[in-house]
N, C-alpha and C. Protein backbone atom coordinates (compact mmCIF):
# COMPACT_ATOMS: atom_id res chain seq x y z
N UNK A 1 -11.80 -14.71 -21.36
CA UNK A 1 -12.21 -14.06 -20.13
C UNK A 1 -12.76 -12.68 -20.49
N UNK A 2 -13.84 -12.50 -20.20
CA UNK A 2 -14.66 -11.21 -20.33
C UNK A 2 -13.85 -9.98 -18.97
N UNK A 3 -14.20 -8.72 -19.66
CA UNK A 3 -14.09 -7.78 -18.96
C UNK A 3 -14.17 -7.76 -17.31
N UNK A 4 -15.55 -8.17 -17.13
CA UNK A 4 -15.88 -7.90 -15.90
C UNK A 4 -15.07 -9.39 -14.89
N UNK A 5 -14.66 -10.39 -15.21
CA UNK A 5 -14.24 -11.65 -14.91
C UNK A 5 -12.63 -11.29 -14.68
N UNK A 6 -11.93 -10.23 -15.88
CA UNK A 6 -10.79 -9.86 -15.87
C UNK A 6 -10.51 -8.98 -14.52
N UNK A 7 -11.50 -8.05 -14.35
CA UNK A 7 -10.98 -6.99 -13.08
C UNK A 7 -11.40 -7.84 -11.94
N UNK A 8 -12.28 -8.65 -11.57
CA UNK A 8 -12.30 -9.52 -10.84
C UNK A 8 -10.82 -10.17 -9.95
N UNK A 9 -10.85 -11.12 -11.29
CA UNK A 9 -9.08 -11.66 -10.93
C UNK A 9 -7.90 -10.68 -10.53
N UNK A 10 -8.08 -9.26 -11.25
CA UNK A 10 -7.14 -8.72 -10.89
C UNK A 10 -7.35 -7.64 -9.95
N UNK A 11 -8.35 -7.73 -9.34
CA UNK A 11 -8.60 -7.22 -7.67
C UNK A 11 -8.58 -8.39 -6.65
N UNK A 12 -8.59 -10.14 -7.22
CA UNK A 12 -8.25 -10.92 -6.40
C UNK A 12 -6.54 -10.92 -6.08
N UNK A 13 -5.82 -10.67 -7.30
CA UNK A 13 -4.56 -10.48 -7.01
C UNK A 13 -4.08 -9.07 -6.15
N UNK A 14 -4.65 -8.28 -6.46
CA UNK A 14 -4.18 -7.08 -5.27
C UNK A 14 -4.27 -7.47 -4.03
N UNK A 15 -5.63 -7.97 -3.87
CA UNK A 15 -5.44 -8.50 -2.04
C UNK A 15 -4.49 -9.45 -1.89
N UNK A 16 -4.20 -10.28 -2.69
CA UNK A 16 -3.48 -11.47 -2.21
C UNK A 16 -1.70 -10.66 -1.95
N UNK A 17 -1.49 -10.00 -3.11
CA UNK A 17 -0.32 -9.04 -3.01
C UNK A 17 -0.44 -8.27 -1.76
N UNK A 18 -1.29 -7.51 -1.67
CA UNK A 18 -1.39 -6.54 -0.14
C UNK A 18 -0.94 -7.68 0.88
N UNK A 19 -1.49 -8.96 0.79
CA UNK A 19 -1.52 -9.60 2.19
C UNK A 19 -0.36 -10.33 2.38
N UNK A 20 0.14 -10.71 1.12
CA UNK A 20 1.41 -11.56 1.14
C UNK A 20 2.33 -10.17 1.89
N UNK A 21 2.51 -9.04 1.03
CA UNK A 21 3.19 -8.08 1.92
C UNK A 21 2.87 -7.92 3.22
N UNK A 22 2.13 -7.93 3.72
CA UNK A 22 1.77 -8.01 5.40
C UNK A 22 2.67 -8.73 5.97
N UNK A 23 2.18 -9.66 5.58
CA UNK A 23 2.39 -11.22 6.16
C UNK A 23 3.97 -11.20 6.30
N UNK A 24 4.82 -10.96 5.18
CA UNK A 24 6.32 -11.00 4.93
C UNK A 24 6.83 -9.24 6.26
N UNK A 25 5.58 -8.65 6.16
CA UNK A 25 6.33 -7.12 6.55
C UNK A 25 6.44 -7.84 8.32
N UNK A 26 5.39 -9.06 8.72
CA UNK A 26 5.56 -9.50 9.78
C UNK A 26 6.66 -10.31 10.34
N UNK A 27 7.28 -11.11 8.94
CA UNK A 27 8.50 -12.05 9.14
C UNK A 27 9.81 -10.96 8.83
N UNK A 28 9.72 -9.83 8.49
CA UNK A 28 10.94 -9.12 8.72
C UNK A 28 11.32 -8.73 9.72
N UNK A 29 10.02 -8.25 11.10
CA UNK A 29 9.82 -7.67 11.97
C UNK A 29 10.81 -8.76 12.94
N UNK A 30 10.27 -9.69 12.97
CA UNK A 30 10.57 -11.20 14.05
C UNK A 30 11.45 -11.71 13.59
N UNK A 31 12.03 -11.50 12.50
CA UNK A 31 12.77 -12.66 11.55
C UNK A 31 14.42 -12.54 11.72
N UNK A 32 15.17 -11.34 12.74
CA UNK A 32 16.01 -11.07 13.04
C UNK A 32 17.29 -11.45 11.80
N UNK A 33 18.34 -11.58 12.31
CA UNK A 33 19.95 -11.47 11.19
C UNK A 33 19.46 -11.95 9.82
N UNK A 34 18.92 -13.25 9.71
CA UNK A 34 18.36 -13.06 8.30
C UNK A 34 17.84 -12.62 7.43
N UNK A 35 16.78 -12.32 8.16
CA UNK A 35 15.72 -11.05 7.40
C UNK A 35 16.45 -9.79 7.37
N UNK A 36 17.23 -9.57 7.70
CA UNK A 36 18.06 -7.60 7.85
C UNK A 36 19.15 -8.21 6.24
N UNK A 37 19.81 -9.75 6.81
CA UNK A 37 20.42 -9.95 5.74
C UNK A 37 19.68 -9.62 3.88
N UNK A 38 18.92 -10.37 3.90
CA UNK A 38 18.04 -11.12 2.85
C UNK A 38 17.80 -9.40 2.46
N UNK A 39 17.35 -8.39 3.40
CA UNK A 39 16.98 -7.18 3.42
C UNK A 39 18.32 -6.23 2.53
N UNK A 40 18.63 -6.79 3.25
CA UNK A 40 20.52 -5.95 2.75
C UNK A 40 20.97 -6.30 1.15
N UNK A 41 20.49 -7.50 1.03
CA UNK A 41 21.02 -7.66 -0.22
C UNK A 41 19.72 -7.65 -1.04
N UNK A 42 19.02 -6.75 -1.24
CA UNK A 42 18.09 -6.39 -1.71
C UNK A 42 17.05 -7.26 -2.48
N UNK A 43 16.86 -8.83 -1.64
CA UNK A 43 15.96 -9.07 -2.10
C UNK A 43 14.28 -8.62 -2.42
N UNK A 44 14.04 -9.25 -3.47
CA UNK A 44 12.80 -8.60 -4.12
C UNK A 44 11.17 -9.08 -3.37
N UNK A 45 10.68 -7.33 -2.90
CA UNK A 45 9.55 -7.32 -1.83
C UNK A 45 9.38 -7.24 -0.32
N UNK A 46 11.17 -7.30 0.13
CA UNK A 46 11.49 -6.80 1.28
C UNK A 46 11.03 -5.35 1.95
N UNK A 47 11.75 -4.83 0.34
CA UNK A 47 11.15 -3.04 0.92
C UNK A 47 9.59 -2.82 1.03
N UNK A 48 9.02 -3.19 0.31
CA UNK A 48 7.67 -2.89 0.35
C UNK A 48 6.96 -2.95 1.71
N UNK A 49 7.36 -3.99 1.91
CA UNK A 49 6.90 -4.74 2.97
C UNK A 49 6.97 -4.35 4.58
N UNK A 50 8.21 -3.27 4.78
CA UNK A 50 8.34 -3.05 5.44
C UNK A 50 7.78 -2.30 6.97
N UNK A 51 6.69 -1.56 5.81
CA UNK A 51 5.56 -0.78 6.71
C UNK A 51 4.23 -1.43 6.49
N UNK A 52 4.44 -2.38 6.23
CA UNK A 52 2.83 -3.32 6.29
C UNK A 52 2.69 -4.14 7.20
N UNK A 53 3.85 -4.51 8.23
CA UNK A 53 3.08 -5.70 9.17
C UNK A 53 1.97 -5.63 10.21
N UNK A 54 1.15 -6.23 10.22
CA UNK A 54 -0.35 -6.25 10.54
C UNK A 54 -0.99 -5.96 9.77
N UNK A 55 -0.93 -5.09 8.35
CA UNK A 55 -2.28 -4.87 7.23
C UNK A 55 -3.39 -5.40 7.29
N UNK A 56 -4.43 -4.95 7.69
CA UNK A 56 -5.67 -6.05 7.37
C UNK A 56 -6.40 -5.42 5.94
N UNK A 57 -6.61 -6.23 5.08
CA UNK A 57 -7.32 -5.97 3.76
C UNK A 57 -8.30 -5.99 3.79
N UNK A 58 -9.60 -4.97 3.95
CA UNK A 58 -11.12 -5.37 4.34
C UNK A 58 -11.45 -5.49 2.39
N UNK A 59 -11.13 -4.72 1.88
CA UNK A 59 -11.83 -4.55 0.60
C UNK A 59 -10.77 -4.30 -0.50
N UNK A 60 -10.60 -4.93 -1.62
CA UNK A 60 -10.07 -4.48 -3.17
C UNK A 60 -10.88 -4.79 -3.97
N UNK A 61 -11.21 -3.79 -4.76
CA UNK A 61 -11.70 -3.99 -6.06
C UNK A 61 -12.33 -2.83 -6.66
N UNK A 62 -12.53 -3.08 -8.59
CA UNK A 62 -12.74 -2.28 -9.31
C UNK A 62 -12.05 -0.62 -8.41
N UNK A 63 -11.24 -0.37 -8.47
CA UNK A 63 -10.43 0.52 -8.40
C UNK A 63 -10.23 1.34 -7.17
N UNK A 64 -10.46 0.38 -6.15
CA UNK A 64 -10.53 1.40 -4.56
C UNK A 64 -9.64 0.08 -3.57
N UNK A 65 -9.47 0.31 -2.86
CA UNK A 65 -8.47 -0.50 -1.56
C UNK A 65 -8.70 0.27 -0.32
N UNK A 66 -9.39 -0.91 0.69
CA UNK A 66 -9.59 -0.61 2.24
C UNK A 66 -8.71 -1.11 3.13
N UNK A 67 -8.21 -0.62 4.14
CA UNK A 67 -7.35 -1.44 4.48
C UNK A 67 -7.23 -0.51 6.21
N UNK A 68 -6.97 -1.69 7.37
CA UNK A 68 -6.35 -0.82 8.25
C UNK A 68 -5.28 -1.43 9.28
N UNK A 69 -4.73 -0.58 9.86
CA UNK A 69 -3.60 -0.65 10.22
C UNK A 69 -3.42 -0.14 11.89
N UNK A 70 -2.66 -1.14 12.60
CA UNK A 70 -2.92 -0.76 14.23
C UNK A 70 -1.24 -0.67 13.80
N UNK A 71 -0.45 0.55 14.41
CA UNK A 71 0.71 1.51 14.37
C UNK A 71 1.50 0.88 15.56
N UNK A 72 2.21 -0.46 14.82
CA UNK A 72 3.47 -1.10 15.91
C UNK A 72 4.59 0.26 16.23
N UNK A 73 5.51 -0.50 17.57
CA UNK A 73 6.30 0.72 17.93
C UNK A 73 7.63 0.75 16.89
N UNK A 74 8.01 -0.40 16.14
CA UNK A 74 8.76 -0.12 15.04
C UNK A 74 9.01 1.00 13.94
N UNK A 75 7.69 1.06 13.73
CA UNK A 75 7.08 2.29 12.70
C UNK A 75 7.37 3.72 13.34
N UNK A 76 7.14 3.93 14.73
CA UNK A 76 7.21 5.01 15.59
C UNK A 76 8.47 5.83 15.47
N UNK A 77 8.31 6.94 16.31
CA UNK A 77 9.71 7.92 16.01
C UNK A 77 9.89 8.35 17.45
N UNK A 78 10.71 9.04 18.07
CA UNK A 78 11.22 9.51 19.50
C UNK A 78 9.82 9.61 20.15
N UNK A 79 8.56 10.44 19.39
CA UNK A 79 7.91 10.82 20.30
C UNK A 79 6.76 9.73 20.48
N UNK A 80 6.86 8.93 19.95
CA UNK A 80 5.76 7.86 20.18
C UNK A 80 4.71 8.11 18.35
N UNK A 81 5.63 8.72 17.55
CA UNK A 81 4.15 9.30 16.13
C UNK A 81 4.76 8.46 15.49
N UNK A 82 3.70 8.10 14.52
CA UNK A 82 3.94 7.03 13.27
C UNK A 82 4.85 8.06 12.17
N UNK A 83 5.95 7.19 11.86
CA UNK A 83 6.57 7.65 11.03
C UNK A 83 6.09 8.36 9.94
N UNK A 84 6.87 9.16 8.92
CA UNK A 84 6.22 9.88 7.99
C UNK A 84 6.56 9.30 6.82
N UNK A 85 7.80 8.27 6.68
CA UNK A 85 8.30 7.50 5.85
C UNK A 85 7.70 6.42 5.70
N UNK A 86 7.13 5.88 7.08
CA UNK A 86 6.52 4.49 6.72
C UNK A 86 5.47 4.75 6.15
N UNK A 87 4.45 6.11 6.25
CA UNK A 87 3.07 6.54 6.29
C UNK A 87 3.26 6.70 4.35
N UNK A 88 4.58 6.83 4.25
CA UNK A 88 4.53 7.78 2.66
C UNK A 88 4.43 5.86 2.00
N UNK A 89 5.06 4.86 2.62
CA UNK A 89 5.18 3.63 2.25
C UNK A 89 3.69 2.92 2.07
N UNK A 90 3.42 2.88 3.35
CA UNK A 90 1.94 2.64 3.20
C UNK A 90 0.71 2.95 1.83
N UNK A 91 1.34 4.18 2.14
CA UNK A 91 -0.19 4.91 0.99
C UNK A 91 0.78 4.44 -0.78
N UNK A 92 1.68 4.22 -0.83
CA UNK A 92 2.48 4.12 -1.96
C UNK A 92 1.60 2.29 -2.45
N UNK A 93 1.82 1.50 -1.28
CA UNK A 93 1.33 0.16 -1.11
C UNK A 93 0.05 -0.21 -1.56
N UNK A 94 -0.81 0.64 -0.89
CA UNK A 94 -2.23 0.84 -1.11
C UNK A 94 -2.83 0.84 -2.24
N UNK A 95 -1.84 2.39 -2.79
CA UNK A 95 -2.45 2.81 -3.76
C UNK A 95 -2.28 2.13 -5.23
N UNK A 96 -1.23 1.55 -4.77
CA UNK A 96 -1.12 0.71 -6.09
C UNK A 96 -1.69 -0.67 -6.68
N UNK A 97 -2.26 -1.01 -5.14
CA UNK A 97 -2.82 -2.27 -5.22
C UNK A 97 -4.60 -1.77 -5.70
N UNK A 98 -4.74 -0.58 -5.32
CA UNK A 98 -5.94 0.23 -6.28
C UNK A 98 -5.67 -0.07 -7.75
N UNK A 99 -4.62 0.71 -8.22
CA UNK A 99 -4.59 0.51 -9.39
C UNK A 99 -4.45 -1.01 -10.30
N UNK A 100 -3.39 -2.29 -9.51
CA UNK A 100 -3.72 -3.17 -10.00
C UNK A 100 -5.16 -3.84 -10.10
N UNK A 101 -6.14 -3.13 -9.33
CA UNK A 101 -7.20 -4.44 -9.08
C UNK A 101 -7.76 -3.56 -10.57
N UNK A 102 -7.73 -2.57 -11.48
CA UNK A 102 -7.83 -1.97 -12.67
C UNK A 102 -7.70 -2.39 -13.85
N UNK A 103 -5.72 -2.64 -13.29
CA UNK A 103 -5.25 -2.47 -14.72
C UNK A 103 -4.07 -3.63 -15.08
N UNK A 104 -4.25 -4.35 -13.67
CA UNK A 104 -3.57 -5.72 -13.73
C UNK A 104 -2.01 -5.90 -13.40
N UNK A 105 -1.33 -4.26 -13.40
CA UNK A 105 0.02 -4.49 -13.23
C UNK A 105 0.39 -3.25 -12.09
N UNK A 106 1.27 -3.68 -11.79
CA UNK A 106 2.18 -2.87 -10.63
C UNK A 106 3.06 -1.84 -11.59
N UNK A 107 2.32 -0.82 -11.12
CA UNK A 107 3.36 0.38 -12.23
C UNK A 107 4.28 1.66 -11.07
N UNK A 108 5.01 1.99 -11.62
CA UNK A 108 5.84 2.84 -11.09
C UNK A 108 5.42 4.25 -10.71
N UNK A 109 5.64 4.72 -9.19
CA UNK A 109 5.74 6.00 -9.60
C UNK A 109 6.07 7.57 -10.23
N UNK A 110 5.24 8.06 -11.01
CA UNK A 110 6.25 9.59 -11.65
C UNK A 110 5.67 10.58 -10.69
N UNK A 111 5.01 10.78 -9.96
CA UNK A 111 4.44 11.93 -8.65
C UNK A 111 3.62 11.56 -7.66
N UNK A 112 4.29 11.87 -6.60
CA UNK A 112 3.84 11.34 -5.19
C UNK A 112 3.88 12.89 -4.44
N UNK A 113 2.89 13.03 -4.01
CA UNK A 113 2.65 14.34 -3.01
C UNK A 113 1.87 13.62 -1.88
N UNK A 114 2.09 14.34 -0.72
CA UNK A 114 1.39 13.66 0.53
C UNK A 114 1.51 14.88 1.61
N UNK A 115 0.33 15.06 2.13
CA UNK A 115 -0.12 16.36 2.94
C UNK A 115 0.10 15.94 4.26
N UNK A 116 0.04 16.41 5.48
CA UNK A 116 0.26 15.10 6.62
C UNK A 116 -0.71 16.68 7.42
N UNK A 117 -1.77 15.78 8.34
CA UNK A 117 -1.74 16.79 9.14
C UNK A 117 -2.02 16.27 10.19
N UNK A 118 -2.71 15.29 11.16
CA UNK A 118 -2.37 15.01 12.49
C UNK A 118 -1.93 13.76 12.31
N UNK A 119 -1.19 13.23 13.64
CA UNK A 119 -0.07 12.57 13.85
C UNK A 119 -0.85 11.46 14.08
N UNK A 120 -0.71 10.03 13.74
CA UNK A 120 -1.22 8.61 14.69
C UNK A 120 0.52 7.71 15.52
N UNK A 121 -0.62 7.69 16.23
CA UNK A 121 0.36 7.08 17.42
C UNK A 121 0.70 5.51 17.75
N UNK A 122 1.33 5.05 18.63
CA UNK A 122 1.76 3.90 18.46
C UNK A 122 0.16 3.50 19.04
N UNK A 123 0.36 2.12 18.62
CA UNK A 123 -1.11 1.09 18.94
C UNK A 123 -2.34 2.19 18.46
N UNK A 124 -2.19 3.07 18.02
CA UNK A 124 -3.55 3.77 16.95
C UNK A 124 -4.06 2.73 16.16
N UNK A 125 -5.23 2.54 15.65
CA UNK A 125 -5.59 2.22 14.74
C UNK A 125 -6.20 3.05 13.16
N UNK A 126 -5.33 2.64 12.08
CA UNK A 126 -5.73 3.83 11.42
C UNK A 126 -6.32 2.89 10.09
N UNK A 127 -7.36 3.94 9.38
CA UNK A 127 -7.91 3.19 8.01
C UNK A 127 -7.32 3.87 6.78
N UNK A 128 -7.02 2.98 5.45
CA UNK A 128 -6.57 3.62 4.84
C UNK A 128 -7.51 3.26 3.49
N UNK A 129 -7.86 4.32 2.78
CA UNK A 129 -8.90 3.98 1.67
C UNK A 129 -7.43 5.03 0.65
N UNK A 130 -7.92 3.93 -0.80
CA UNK A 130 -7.75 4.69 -1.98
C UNK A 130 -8.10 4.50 -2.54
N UNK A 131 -8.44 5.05 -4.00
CA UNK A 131 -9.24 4.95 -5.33
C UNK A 131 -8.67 5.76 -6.08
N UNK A 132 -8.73 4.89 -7.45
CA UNK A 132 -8.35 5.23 -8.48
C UNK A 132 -8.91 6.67 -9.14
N UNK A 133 -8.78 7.66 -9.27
CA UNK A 133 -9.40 8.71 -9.60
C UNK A 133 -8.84 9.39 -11.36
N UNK A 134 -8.12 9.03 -12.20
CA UNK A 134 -8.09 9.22 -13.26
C UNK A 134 -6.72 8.24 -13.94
N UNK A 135 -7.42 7.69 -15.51
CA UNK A 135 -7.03 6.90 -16.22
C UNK A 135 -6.49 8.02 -17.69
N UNK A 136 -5.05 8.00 -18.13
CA UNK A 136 -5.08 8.28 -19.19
C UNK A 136 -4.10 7.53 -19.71
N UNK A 137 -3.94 7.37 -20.88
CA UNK A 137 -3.44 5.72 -21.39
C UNK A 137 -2.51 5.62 -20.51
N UNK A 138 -0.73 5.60 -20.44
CA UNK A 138 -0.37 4.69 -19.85
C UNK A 138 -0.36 5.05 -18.51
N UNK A 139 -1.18 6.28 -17.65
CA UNK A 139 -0.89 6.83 -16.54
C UNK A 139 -1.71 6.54 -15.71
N UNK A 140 -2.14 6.25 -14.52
CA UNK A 140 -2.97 6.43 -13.67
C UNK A 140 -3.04 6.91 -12.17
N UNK A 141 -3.88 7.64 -12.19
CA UNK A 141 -3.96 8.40 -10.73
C UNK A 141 -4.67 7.85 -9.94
N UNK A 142 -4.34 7.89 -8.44
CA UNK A 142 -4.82 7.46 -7.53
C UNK A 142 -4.89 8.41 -6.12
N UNK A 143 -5.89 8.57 -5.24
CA UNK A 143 -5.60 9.45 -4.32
C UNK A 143 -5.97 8.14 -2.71
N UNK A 144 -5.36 8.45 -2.17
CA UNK A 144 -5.13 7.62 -0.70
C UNK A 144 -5.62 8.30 0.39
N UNK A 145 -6.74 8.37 1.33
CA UNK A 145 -6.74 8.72 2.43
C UNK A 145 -6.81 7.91 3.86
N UNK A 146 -5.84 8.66 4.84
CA UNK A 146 -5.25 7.78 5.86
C UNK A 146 -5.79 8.80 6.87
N UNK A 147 -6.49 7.81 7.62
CA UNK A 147 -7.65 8.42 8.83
C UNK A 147 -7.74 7.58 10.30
N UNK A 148 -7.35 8.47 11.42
CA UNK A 148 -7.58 7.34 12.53
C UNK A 148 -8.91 7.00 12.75
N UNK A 149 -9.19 5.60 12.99
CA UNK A 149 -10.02 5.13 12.95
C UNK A 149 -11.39 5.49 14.23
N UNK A 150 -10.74 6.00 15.29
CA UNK A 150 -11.64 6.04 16.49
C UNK A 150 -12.01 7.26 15.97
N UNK A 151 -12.08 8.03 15.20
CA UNK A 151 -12.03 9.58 15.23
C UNK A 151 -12.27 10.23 13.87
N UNK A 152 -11.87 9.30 13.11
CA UNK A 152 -12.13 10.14 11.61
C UNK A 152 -11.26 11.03 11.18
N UNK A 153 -10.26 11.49 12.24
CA UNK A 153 -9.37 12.72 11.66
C UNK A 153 -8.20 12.42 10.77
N UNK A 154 -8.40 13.16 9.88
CA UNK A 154 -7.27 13.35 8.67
C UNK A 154 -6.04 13.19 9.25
N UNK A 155 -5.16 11.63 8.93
CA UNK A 155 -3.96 11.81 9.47
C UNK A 155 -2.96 12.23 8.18
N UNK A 156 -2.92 11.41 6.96
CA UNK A 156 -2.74 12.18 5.57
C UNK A 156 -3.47 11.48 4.48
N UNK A 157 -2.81 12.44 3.58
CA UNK A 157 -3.69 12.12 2.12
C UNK A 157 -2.46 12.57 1.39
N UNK A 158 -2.84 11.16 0.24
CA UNK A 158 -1.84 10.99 -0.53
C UNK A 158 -2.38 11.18 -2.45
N UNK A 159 -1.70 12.15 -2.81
CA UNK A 159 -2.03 11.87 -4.40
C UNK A 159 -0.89 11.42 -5.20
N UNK A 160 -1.34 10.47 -6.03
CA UNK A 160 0.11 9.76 -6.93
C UNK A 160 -0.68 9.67 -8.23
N UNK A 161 0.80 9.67 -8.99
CA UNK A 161 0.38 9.60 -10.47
C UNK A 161 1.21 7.91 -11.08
N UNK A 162 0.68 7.11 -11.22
CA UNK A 162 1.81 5.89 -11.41
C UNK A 162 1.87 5.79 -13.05
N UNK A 163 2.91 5.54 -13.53
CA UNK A 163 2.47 4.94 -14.81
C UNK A 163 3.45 3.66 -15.64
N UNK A 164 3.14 2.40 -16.46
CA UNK A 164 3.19 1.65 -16.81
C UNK A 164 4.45 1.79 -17.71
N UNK A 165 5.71 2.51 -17.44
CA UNK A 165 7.08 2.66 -18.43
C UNK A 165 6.93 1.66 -19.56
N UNK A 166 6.49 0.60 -19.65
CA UNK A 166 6.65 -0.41 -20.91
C UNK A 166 5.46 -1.22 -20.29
N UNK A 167 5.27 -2.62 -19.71
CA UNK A 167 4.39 -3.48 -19.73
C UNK A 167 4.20 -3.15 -18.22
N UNK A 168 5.09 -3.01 -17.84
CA UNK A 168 5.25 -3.20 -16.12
C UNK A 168 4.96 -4.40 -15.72
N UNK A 169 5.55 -4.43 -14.73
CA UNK A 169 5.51 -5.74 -13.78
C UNK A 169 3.89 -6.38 -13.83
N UNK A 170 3.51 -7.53 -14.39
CA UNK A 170 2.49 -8.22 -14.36
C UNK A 170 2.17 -8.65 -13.07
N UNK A 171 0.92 -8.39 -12.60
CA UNK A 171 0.62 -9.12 -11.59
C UNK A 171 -0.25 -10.48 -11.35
N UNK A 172 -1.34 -10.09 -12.50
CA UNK A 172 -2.18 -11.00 -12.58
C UNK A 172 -1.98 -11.68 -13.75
N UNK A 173 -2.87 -13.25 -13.88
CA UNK A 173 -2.30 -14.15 -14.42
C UNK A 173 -3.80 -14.19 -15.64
N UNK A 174 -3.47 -12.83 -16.32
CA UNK A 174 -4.67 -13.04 -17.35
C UNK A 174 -3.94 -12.33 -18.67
């Protein structure tokens, strides 16, 4: 498998990962005593998942991820604003599925900073773009921006540094 055939496959696996997380962040939502159970005992991809239900994946590949998101009232806080935890989850989600469609594996984070400056609200619709913005061997950076969609305004932006401790978790099957 050539280069360009390789990042291929492994931007087909990021979407499929982004969406399987959706999809599951939707059966946690509905999925009542079991799912909190299954949750509790820390099965693997529960957490992730948690702030993704509804994700729609418009775009992965060669090192960027589109994606947007209409803000269920789950996610919400007293005043009706999208959480800041789920928001830090989200862009964590995103951004990594940037980096796999790269570099083929799900790597860990060593620095996560995230700026927040206006709030999205329940039933908002918001877009979330990231791209990979610097490679040094086992590290890679990624920056995330999360924007309501009717409006364009900066809801946050996320910069992370992930990097590959040993092989890291394989994602793709190359």
């Amino acid at each position: 498998m050539n280069g360009e055939e390789r990042l291929s496959e492994w931007a087909k696996e990021a979407r499929r990962w982004l969406e399987e997380s959706s999809a599951r962040g939707s059966t946690i939502v509905t999925g009542g005593e079991e799912q909190v159970k299954a949750l509790w005992e820390g099965e693997g991809g529960l957490f992730n998942a948690l702030g993704l239900p509804g994700l729609h994946v418009s775009l992965v590949e060669n090192g960027c991820a589109r994606c947007t998101l209409r803000i269920p009232s789950h996610l919400t806080d007293e005043n009706g604003n999208w959480q800041t935890g789920s928001i830090a989850a989200v862009i964590d989600d995103v951004g990594a599925a940037a980096i796999v469609s790269v570099d083929g594996i799900i790597k860990v984070s060593v620095q996560f900073d995230i700026s927040y400056f206006y709030p999205a609200e329940f039933n908002e619709e918001v877009e979330i773009e990231s791209r990979v913005v610097e490679r040094k061997d086992m590290l890679t950076a990624v920056v995330v921006e999360v924007r309501k969609k009717g409006t364009g305004e900066l809801v946050a932006i996320g910069r992370q540094w992930m990097s590959a401790a040993s092989r890291g978790k394989k994602i793709a099957n190359t």
